[in-house]
N, C-alpha and C. Protein backbone atom coordinates (compact mmCIF):
# COMPACT_ATOMS: atom_id res chain seq x y z
N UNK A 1 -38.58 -60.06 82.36
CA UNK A 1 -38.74 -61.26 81.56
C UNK A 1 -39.25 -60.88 80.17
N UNK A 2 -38.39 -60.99 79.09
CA UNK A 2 -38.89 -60.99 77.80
C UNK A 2 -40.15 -61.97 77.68
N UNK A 3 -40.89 -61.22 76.46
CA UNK A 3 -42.40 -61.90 75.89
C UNK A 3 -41.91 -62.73 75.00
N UNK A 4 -42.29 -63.97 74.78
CA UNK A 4 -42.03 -65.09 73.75
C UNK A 4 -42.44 -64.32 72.41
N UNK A 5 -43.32 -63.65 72.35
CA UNK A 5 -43.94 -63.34 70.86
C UNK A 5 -43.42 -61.66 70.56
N UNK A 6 -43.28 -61.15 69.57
CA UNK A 6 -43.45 -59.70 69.00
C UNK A 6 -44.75 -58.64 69.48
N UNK A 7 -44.86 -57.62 70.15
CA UNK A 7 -46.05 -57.05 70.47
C UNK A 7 -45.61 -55.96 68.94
N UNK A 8 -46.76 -55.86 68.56
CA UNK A 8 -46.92 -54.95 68.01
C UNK A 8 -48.36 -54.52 67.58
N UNK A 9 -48.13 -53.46 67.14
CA UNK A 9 -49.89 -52.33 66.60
C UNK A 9 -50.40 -53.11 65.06
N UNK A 10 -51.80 -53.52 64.91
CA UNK A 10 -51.71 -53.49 63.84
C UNK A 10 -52.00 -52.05 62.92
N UNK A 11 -52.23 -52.60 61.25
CA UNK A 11 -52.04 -51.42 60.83
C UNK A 11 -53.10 -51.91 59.43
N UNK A 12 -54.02 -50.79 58.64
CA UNK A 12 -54.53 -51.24 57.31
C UNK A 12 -53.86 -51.77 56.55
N UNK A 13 -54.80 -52.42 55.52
CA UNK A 13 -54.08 -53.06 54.28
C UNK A 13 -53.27 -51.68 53.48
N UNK A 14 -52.52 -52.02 52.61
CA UNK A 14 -52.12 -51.37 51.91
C UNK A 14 -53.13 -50.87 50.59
N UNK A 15 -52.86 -49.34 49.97
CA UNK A 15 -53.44 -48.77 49.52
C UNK A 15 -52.74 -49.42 48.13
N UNK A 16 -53.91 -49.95 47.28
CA UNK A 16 -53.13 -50.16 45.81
C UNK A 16 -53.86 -49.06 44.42
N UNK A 17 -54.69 -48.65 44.81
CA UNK A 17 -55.21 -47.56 43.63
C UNK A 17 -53.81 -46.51 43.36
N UNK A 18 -54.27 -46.18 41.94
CA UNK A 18 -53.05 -45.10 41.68
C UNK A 18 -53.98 -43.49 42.25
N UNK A 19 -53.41 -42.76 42.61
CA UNK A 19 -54.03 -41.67 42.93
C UNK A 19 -54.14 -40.38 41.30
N UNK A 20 -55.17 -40.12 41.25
CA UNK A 20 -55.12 -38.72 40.34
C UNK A 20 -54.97 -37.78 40.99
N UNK A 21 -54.35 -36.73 39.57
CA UNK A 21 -53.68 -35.58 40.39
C UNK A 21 -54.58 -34.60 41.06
N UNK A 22 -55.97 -34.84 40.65
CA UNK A 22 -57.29 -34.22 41.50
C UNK A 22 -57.79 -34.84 42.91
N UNK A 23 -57.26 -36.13 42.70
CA UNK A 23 -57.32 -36.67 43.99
C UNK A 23 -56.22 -36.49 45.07
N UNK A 24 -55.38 -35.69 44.67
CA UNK A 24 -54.21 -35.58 45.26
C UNK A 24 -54.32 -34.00 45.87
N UNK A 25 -55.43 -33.08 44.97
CA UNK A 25 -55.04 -32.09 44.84
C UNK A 25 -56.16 -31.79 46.06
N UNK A 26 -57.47 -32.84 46.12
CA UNK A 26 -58.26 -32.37 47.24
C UNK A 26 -57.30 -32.94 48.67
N UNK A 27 -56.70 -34.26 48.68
CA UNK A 27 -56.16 -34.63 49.42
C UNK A 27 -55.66 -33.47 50.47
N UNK A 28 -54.71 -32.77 49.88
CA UNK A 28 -54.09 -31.68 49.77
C UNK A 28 -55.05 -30.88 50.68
N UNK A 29 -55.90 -30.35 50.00
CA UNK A 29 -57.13 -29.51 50.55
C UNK A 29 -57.87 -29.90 51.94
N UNK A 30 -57.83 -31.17 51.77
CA UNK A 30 -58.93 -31.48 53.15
C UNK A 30 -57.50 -31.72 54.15
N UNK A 31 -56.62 -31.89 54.35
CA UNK A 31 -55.69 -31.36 55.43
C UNK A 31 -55.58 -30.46 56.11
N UNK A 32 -55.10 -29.44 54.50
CA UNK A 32 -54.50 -28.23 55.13
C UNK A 32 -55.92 -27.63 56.01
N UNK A 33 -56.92 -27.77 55.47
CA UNK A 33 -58.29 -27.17 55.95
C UNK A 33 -58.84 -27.65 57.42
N UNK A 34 -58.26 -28.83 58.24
CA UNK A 34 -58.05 -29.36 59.31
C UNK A 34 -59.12 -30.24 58.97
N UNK A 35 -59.12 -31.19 58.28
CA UNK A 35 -60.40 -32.23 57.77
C UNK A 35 -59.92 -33.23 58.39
N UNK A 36 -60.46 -33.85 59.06
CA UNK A 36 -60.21 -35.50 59.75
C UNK A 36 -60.70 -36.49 59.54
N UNK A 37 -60.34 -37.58 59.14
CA UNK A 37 -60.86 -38.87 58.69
C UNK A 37 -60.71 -39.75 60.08
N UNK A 38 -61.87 -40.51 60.65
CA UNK A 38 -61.42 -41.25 61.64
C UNK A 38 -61.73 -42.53 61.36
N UNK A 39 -60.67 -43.75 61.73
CA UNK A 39 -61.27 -45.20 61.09
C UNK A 39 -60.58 -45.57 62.03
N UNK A 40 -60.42 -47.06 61.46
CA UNK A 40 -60.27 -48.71 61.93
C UNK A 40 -59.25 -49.27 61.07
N UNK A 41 -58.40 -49.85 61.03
CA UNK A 41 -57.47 -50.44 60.62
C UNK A 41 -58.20 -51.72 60.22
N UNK A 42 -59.15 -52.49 60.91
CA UNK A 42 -59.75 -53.37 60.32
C UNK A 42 -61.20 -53.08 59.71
N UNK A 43 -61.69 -51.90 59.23
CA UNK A 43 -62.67 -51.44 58.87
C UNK A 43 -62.67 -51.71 57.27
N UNK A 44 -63.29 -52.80 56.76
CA UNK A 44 -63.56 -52.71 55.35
C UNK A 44 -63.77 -51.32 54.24
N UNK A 45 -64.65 -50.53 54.92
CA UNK A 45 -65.06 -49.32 54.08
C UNK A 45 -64.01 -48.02 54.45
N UNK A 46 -63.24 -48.11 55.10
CA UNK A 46 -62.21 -47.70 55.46
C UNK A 46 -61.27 -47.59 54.37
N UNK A 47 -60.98 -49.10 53.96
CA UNK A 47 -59.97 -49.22 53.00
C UNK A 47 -60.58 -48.51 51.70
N UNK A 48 -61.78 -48.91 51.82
CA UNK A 48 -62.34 -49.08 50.31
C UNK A 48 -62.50 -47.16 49.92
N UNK A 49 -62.73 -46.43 51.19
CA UNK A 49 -62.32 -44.88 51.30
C UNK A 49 -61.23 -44.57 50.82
N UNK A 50 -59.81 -45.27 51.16
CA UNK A 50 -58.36 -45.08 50.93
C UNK A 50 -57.98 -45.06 49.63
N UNK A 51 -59.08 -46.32 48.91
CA UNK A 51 -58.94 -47.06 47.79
C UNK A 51 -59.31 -46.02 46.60
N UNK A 52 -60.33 -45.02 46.81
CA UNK A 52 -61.31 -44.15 46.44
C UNK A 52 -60.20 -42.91 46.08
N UNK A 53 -59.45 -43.10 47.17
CA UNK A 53 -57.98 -41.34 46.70
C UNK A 53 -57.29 -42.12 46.27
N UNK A 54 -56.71 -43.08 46.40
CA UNK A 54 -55.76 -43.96 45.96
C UNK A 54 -54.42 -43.33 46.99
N UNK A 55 -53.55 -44.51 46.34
CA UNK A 55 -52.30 -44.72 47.10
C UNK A 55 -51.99 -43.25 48.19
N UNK A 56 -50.99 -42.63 47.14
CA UNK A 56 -50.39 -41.47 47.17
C UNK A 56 -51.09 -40.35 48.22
N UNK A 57 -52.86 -40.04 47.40
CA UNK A 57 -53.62 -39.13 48.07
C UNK A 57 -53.90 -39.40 49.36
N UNK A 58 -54.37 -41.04 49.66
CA UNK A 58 -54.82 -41.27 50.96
C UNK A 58 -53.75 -41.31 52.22
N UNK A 59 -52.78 -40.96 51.23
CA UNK A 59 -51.05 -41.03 52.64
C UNK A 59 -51.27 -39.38 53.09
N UNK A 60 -52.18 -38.72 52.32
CA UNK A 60 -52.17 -37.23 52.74
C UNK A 60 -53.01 -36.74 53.47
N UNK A 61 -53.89 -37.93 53.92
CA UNK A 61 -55.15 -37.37 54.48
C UNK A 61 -54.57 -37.43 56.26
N UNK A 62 -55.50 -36.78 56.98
CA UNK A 62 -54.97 -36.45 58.59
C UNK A 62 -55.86 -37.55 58.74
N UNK A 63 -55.49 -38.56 59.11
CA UNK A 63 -56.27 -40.22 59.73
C UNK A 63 -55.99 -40.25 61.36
N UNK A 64 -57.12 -40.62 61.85
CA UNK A 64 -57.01 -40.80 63.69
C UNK A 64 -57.61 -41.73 63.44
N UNK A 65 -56.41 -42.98 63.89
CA UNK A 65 -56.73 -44.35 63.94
C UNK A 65 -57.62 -44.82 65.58
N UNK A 66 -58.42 -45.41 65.67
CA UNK A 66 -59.68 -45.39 66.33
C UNK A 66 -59.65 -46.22 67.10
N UNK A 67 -58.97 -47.45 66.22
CA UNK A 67 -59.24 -49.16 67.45
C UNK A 67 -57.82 -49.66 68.15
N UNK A 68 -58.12 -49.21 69.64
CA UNK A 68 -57.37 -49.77 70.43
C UNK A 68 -55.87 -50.03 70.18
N UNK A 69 -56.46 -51.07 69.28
CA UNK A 69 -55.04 -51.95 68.91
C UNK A 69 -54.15 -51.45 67.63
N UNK A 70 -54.74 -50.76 67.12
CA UNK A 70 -54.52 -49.85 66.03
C UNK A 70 -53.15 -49.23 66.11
N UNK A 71 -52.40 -49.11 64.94
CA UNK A 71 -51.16 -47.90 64.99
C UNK A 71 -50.95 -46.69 65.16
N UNK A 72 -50.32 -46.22 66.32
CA UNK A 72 -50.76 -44.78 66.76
C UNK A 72 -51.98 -44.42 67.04
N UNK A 73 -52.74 -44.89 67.39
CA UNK A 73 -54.30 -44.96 67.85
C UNK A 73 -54.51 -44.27 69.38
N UNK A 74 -55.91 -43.42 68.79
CA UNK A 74 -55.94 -42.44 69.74
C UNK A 74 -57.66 -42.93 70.17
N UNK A 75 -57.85 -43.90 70.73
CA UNK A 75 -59.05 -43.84 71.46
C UNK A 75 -60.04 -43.04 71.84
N UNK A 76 -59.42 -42.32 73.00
CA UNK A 76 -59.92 -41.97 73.83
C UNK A 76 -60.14 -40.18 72.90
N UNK A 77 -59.56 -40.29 72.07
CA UNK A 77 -60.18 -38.78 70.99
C UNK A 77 -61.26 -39.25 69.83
N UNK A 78 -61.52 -40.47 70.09
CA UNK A 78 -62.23 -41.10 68.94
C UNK A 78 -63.41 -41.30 69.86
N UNK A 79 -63.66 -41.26 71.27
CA UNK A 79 -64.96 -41.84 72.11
C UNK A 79 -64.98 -40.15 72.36
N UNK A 80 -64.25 -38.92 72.70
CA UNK A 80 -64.76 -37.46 73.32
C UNK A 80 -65.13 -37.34 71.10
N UNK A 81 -64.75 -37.32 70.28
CA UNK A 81 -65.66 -36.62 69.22
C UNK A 81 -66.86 -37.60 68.96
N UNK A 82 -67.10 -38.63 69.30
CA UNK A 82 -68.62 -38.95 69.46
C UNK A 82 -68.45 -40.31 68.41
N UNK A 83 -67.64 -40.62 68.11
CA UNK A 83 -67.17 -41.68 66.32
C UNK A 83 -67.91 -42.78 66.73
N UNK A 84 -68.51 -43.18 66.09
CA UNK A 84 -69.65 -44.36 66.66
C UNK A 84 -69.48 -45.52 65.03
N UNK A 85 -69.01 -45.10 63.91
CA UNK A 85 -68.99 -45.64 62.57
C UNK A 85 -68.05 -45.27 62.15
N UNK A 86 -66.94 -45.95 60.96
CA UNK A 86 -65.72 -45.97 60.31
C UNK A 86 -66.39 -46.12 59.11
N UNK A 87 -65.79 -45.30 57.56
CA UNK A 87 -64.82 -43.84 57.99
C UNK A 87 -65.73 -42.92 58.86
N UNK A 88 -65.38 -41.87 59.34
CA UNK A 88 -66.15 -40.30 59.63
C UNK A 88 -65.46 -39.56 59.07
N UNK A 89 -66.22 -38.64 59.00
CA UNK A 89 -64.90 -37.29 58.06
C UNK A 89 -65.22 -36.29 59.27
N UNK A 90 -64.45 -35.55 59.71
CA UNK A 90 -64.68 -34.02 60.56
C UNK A 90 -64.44 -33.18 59.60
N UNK A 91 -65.53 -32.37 59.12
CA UNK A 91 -64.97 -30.97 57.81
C UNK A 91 -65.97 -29.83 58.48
N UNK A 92 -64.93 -29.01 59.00
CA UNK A 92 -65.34 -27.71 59.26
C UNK A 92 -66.47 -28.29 60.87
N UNK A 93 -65.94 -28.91 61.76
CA UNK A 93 -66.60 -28.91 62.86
C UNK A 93 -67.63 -30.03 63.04
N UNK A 94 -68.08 -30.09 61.61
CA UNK A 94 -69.53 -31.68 61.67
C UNK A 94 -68.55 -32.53 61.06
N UNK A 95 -69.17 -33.90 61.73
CA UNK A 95 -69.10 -34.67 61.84
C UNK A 95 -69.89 -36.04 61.13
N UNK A 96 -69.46 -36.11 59.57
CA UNK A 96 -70.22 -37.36 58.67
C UNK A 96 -69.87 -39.01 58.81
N UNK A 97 -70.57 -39.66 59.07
CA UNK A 97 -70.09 -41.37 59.04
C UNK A 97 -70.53 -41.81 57.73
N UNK A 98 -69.77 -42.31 57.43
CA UNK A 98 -69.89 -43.83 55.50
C UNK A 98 -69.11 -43.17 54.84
N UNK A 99 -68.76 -44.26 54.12
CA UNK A 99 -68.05 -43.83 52.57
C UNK A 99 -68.51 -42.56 51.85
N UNK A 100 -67.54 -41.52 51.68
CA UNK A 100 -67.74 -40.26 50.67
C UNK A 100 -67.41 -40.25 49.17
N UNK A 101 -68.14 -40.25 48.26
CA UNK A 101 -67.21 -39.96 47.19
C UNK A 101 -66.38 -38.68 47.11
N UNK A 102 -65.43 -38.76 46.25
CA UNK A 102 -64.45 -37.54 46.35
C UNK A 102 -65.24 -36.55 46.22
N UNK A 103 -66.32 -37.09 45.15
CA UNK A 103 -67.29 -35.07 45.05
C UNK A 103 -67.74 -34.92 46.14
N UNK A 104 -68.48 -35.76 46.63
CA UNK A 104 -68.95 -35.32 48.05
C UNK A 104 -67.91 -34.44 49.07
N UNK A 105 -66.76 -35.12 49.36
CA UNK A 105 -66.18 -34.89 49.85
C UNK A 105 -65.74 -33.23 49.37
N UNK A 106 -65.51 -32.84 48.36
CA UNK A 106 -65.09 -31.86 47.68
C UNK A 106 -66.45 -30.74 48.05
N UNK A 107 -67.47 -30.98 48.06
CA UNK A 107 -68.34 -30.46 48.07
C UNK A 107 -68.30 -29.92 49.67
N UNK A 108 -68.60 -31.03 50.36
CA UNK A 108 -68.53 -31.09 52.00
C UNK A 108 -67.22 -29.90 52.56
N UNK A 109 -65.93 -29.76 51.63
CA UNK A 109 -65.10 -28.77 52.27
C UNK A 109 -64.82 -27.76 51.77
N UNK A 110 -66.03 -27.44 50.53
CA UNK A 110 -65.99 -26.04 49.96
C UNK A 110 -64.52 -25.87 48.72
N UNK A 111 -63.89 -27.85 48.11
CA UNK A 111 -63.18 -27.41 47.44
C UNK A 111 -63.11 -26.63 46.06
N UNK A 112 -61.83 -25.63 45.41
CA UNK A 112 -62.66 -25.41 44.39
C UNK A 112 -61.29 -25.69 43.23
N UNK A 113 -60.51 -26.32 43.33
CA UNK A 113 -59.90 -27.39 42.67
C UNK A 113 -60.23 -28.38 41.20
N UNK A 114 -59.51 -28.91 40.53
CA UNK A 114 -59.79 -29.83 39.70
C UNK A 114 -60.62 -31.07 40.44
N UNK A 115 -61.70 -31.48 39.63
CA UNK A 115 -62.94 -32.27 39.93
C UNK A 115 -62.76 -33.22 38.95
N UNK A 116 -61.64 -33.79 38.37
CA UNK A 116 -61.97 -34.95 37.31
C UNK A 116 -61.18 -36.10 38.26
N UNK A 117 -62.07 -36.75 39.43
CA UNK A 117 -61.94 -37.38 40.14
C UNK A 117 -61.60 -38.92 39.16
């Protein structure tokens, strides 16, 4: 028996900041380096993280979507690394919760890149 309604995942707002090419360039960096961002699709500071690399950069970051209902959402890897707050960053094994600024962030993964965030 078909469902009367559409099931589907939700997903974040869309990213509208323009990204700089330093923000692009750590983007870049905290990937390849196995850096993990873990959030919420409905997490305010989440976005406002996304908002922070802008568009472009924040499509580059490795995101493990957290809630349930979430797109591609991986739960049950979001309750074994301990994620208790949206964003977290994983850089180099620890584990930070809240909003980062990019320096921070840059700082946190040893980047040594353009910094005119």
């Amino acid at each position: 028996m078909a469902l009367p309604f559409a099931v589907h995942a939700e997903k974040a707002p869309p990213v509208t900041t323009v990204s700089s090419p330093a923000s692009i360039a750590l983007a870049k960096h905290l990937r390849s380096s196995g850096a993990v961002k873990y959030s919420a699709y409905w997490c305010p500071h989440c976005h406002e993280q996304n908002e922070l690399f802008g568009e472009e950069a924040s499509a580059k970051l490795l995101n493990v979507e957290c809630a349930p209902d979430g797109q591609n959402s991986k739960p049950s890897l979001c309750k074994k690394k301990g994620i208790t707050g949206f964003p977290s960053w994983e850089i180099d094994g620890i584990i930070e919760s809240g909003i980062k600024s990019l320096d921070e962030l840059a700082d946190l993964s040893n980047y040594k890149g353009p910094k005119n965030f």
